[in-house]
N, C-alpha and C. Protein backbone atom coordinates (compact mmCIF):
# COMPACT_ATOMS: atom_id res chain seq x y z
N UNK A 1 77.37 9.79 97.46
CA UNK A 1 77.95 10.87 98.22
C UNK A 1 77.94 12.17 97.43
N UNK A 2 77.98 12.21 96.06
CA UNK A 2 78.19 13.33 95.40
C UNK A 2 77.11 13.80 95.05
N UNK A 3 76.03 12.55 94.78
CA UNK A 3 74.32 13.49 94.35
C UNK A 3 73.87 13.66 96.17
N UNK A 4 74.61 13.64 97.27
CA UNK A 4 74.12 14.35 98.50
C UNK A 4 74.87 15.47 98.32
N UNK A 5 76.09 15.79 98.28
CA UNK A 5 76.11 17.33 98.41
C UNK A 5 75.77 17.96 97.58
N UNK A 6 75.63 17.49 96.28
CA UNK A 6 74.98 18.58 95.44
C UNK A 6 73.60 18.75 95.15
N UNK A 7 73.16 18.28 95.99
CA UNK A 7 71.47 18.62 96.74
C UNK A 7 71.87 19.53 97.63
N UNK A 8 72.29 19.29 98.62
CA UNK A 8 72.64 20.43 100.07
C UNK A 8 72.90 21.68 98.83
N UNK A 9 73.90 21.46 98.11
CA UNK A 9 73.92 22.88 97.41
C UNK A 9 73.04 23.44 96.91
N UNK A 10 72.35 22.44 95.81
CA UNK A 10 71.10 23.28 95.11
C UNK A 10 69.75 23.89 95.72
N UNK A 11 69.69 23.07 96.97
CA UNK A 11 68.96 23.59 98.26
C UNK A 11 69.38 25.13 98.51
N UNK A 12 70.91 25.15 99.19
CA UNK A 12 71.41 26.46 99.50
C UNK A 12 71.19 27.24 98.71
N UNK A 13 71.35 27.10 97.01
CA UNK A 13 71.00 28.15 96.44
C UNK A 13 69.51 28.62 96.05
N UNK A 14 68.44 27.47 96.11
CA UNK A 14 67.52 27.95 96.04
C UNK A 14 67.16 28.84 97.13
N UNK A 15 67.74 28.39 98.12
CA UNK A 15 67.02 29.34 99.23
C UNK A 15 67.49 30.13 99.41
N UNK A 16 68.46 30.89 98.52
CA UNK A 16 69.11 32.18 98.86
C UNK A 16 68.56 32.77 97.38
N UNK A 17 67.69 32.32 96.43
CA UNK A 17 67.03 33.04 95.63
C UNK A 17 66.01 33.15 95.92
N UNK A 18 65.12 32.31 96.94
CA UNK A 18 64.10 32.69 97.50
C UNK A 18 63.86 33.63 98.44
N UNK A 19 65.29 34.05 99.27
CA UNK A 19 65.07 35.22 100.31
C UNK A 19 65.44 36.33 99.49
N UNK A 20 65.94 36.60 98.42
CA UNK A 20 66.15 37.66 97.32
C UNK A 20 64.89 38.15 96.90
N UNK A 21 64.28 36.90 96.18
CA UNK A 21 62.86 37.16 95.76
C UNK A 21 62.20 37.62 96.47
N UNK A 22 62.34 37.59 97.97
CA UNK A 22 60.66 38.26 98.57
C UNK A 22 61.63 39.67 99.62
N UNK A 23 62.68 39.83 99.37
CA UNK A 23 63.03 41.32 99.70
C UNK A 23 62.30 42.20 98.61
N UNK A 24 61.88 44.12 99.17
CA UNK A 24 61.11 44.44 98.00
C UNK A 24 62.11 45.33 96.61
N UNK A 25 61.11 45.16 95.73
CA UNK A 25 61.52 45.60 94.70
C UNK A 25 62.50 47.34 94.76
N UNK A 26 63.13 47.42 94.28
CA UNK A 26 64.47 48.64 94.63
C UNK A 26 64.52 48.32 95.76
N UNK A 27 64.44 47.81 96.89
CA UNK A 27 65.24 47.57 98.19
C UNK A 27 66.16 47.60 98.48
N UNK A 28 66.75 48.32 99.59
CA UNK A 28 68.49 47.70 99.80
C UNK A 28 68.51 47.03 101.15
N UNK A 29 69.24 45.87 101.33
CA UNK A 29 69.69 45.40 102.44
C UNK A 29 70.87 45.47 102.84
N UNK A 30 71.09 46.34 104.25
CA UNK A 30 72.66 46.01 104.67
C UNK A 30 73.10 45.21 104.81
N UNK A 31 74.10 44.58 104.47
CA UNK A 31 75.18 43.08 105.12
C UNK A 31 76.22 43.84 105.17
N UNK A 32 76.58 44.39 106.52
CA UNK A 32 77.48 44.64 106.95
C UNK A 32 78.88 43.16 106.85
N UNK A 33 80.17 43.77 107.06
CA UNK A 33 80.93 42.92 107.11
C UNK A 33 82.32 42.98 108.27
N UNK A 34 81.99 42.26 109.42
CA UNK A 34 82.55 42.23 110.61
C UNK A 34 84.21 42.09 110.13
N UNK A 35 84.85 43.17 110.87
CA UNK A 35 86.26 43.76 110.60
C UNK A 35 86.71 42.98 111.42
N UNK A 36 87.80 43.00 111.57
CA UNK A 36 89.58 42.09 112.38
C UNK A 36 89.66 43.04 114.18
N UNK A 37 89.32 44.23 113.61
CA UNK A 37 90.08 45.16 114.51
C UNK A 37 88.75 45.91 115.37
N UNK A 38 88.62 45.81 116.92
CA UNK A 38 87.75 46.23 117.26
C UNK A 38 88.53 47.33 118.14
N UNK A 39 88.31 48.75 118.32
CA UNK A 39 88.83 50.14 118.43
C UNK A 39 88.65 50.35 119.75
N UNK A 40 87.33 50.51 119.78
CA UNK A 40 86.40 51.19 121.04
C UNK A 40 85.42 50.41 121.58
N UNK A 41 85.24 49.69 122.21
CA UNK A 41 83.89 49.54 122.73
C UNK A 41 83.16 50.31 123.89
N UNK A 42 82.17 49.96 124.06
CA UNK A 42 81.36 50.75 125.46
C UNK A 42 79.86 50.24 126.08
N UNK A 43 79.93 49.24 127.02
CA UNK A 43 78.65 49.15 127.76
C UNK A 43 78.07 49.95 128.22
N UNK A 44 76.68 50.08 127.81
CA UNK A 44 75.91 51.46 128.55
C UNK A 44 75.12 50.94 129.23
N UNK A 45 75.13 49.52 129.88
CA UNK A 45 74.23 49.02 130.60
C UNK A 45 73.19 48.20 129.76
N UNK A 46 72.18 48.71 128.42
CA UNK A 46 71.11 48.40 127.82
C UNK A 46 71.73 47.86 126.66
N UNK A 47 72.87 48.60 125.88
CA UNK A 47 73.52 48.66 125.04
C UNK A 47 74.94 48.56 125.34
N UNK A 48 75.47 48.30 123.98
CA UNK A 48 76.92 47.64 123.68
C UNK A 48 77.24 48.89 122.28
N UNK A 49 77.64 49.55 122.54
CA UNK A 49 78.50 50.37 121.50
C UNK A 49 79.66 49.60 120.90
N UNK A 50 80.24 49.57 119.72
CA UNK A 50 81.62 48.98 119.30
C UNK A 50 81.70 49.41 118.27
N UNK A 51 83.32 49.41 118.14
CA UNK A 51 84.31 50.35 116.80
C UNK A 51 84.44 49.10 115.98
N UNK A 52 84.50 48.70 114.86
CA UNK A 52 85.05 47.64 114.16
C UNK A 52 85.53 47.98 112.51
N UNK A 53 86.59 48.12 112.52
CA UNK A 53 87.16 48.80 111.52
C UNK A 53 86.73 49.62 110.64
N UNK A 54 86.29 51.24 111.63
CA UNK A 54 85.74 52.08 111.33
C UNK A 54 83.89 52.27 111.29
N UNK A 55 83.58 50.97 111.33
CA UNK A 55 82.04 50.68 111.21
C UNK A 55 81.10 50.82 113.02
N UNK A 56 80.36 51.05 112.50
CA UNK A 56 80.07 51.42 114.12
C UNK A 56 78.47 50.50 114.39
N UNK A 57 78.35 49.57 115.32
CA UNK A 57 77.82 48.78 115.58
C UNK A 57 76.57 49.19 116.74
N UNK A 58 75.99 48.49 117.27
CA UNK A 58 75.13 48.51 118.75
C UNK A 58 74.20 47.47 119.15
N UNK A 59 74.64 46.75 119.83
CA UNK A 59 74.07 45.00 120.47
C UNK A 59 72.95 46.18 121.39
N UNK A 60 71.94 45.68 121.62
CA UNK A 60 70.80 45.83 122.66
C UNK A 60 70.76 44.26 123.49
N UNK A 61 71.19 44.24 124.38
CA UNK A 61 70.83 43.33 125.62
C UNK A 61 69.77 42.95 125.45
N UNK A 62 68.62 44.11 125.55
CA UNK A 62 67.17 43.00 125.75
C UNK A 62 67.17 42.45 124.47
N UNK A 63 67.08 42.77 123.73
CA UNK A 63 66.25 41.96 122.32
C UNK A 63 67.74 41.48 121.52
N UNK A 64 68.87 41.28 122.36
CA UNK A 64 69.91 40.41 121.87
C UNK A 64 70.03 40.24 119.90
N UNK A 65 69.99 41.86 119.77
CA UNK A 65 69.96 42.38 118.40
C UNK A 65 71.25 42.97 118.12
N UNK A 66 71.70 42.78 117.85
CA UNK A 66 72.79 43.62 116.81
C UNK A 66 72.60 44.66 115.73
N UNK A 67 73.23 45.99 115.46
CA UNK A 67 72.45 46.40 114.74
C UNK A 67 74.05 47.49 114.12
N UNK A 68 73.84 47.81 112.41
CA UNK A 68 74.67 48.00 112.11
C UNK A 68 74.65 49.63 111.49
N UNK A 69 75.15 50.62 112.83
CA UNK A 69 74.86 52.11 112.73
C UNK A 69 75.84 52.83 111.46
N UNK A 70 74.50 53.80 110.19
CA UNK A 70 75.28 54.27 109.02
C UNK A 70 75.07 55.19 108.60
N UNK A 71 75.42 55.44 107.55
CA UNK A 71 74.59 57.05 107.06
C UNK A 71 73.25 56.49 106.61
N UNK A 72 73.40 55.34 106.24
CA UNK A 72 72.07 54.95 105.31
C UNK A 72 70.70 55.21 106.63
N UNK A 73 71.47 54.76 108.24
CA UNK A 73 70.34 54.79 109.28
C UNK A 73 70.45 55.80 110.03
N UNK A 74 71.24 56.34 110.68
CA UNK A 74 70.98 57.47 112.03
C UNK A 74 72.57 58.24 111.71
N UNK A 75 73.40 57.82 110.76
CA UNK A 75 74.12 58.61 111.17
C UNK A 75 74.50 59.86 110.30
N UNK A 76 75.78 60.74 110.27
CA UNK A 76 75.43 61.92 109.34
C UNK A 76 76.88 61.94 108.29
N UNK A 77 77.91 60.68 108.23
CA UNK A 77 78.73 60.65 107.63
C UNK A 77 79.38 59.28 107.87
N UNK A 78 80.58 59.37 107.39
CA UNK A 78 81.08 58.11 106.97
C UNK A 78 82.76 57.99 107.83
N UNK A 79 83.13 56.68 107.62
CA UNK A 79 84.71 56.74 108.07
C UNK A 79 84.96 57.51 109.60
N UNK A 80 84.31 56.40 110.46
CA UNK A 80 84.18 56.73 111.73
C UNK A 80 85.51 56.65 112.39
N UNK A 81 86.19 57.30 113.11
CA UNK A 81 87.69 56.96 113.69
C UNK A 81 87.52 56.82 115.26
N UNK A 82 86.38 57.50 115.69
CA UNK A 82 86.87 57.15 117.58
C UNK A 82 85.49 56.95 117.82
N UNK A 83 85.12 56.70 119.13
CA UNK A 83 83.80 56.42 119.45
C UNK A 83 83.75 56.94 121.13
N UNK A 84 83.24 57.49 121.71
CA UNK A 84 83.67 58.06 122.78
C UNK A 84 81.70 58.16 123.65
N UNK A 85 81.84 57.33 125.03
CA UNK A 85 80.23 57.73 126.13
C UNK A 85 80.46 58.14 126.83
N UNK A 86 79.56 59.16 126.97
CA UNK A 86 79.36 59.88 128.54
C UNK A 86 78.49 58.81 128.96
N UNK A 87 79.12 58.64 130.22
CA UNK A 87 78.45 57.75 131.15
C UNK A 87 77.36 58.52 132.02
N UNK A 88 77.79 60.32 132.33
CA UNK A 88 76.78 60.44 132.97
C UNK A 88 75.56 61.26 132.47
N UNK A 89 76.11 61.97 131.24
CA UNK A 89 74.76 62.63 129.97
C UNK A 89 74.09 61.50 129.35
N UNK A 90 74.59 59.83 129.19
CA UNK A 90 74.08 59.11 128.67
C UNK A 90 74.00 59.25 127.03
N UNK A 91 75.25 59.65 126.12
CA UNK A 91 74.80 59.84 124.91
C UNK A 91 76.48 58.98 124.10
N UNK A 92 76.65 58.83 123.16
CA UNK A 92 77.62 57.90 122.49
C UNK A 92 78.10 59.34 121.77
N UNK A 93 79.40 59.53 121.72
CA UNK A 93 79.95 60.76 120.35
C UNK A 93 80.87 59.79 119.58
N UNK A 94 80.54 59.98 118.32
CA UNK A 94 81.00 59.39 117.00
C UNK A 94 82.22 60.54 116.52
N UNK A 95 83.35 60.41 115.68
CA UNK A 95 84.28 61.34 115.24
C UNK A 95 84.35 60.68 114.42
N UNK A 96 84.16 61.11 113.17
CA UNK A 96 84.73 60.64 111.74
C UNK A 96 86.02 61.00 111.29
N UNK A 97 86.38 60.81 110.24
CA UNK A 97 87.64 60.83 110.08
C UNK A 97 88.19 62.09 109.60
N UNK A 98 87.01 62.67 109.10
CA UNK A 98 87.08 64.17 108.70
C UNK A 98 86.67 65.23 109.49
N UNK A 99 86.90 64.57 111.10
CA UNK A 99 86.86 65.54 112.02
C UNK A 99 84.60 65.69 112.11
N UNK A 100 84.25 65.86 111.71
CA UNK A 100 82.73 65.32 111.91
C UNK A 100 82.47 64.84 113.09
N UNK A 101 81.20 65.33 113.74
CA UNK A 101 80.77 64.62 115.21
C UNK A 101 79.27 65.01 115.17
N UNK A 102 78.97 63.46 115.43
CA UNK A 102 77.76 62.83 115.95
C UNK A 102 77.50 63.42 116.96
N UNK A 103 76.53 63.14 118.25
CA UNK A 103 76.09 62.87 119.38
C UNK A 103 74.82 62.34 119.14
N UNK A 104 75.02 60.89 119.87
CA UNK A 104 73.83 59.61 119.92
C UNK A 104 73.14 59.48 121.20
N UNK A 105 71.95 60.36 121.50
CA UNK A 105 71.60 60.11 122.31
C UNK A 105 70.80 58.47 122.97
N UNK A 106 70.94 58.66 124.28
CA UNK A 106 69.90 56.56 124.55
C UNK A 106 68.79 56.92 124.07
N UNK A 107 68.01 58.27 123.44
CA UNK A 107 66.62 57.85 123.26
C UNK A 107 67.16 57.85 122.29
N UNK A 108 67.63 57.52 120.73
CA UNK A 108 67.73 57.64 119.71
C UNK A 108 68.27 59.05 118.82
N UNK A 109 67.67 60.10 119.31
CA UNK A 109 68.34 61.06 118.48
C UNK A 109 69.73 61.43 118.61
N UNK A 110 69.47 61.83 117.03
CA UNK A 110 71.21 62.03 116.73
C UNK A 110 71.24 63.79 116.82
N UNK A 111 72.60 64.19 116.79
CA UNK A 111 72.70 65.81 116.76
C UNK A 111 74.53 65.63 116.13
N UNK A 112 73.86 66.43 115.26
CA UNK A 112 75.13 66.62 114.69
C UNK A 112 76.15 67.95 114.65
N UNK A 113 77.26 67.48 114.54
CA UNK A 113 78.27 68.87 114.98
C UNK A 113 79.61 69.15 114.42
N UNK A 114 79.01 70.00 113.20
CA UNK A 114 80.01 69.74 112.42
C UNK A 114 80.89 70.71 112.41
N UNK A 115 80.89 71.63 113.19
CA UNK A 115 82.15 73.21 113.54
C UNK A 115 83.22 72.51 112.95
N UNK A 116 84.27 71.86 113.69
CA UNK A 116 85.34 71.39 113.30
C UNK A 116 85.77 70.98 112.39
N UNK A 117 84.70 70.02 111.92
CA UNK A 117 84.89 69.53 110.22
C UNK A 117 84.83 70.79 109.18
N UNK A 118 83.95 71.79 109.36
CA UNK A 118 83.52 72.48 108.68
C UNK A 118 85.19 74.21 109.10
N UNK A 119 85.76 74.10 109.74
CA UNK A 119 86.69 75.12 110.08
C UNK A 119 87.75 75.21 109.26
N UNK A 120 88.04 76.17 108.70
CA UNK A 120 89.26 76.66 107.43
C UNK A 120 90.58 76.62 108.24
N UNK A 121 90.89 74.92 108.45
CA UNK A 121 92.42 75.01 108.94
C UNK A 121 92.91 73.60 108.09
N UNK A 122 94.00 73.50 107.71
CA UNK A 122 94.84 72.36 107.43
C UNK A 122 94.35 71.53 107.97
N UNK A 123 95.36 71.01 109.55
CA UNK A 123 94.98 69.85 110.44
C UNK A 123 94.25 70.41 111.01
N UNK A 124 93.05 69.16 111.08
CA UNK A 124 91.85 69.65 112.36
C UNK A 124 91.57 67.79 112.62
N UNK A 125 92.56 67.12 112.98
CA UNK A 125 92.22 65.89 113.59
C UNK A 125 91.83 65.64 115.41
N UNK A 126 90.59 64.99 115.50
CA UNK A 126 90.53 65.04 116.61
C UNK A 126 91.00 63.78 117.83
N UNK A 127 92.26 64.21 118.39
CA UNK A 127 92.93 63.31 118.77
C UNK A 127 92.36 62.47 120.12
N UNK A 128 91.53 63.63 121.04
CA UNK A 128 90.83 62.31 122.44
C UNK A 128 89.56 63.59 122.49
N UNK A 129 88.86 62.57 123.44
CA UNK A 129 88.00 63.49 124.46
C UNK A 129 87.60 63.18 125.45
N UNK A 130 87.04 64.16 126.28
CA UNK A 130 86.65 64.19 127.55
C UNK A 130 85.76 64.92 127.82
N UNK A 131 85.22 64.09 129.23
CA UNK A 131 83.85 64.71 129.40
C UNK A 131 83.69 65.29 130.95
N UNK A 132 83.18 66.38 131.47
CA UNK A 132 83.53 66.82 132.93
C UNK A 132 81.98 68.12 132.77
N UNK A 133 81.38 68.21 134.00
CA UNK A 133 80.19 68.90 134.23
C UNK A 133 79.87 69.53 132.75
N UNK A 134 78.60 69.09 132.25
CA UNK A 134 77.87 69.10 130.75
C UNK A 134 78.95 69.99 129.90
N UNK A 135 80.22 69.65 129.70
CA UNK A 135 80.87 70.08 128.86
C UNK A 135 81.92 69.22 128.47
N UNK A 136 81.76 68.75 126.80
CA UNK A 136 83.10 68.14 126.10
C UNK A 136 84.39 68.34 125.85
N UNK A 137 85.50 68.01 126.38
CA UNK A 137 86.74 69.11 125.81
C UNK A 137 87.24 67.95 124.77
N UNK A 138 87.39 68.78 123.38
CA UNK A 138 87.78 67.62 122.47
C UNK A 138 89.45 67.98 122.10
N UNK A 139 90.42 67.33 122.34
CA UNK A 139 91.76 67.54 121.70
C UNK A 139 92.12 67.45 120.33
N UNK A 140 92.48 68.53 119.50
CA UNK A 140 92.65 68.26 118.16
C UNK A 140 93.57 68.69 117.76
N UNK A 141 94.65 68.06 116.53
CA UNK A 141 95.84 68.48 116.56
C UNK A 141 96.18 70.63 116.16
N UNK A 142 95.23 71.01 116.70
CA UNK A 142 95.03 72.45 116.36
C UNK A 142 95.17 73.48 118.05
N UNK A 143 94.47 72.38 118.99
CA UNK A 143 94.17 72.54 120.12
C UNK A 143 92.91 72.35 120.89
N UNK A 144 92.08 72.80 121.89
CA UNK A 144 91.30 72.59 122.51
C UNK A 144 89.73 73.16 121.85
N UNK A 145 88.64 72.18 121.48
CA UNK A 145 87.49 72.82 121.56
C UNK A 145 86.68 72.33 122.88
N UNK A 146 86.16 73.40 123.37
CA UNK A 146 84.78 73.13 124.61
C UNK A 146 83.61 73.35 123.89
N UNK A 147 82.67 72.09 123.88
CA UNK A 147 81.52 72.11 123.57
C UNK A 147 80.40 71.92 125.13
N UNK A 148 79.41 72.76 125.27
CA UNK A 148 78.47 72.81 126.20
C UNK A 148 77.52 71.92 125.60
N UNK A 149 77.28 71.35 126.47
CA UNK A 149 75.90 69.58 125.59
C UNK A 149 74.64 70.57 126.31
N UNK A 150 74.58 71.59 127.61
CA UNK A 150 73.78 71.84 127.63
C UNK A 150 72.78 72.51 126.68
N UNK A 151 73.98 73.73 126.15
CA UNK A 151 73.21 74.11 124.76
C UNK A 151 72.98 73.96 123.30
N UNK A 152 73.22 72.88 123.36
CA UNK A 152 72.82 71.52 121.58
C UNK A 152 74.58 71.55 121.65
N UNK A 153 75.27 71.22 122.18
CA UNK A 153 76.99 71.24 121.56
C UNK A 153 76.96 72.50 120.98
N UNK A 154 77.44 73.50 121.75
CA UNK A 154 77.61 74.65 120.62
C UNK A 154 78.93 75.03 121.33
N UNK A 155 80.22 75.79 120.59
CA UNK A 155 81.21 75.43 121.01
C UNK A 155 81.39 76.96 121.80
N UNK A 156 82.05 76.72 123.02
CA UNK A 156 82.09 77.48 124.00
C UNK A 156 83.36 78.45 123.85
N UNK A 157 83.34 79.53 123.98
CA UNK A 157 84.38 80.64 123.92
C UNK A 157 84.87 81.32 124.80
């Protein structure tokens, strides 16, 4: 019984030095690590958006992939806090924690929008948002920004 599991083991470890070995040389691989707490989610029909303790995810239906969205891949910062879709522009907005915003479009591109993060005030947390004819109204503990998606998010005055 004991020279069987410690075959199963020395197995396991060979084969986890063998999938080391043929990743490439300086390579990095993500292994994300699935959190307790899921925030936000959002079906877009094709896709599955989800919050998971701050990490921001995206299942694809067809190819029943999972995939784990970062700075390292599409995104433009870190310490994600809300996750918010327009259902009818079709795009995902990311809010980091430092006030920072994404916009993820379904074809892939990202646009980034960093006014808020980047504005000379104390608090600039962004508390909800909403979405109503191609314009974002984002609540922040400062007050109201309107962003127009028609013209790249640029914030409306």
């Amino acid at each position: 019984m004991h020279y069987r599991i410690l075959s199963i083991i020395a197995t396991l470890i060979l084969t986890s030095i063998s999938a080391l070995a043929q990743m490439n040389v300086g390579g990095w691989k993500i292994h994300p690590v699935f959190g307790t707490e899921v925030t936000d989610i959002f079906d877009t029909g094709k896709k599955v958006y989800y919050l998971v303790d701050g990490n921001l995810y995206c299942y694809d239906k067809d190819s029943e992939e999972n995939e784990f969205l970062s700075k390292q891949t599409v995104l433009n910062d870190i310490d994600i806090s809300r996750i918010f879709y327009n259902y009818d522009s079709r795009y995902l907005l990311v809010v980091y924690a430092n006030s920072n915003i994404d916009i993820i479009n379904d074809d892939g591109t990202v646009v980034n929008v960093p006014d808020i993060s980047q504005a000379d005030l104390d608090v600039k947390t962004v508390n909800n948002v909403s979405f109503k004819n191609n314009k974002v109204y984002i609540a922040t503990a400062f007050g109201y920004v309107v962003l127009n998606s028609e013209k790249g998010f640029e914030i409306m005055e």
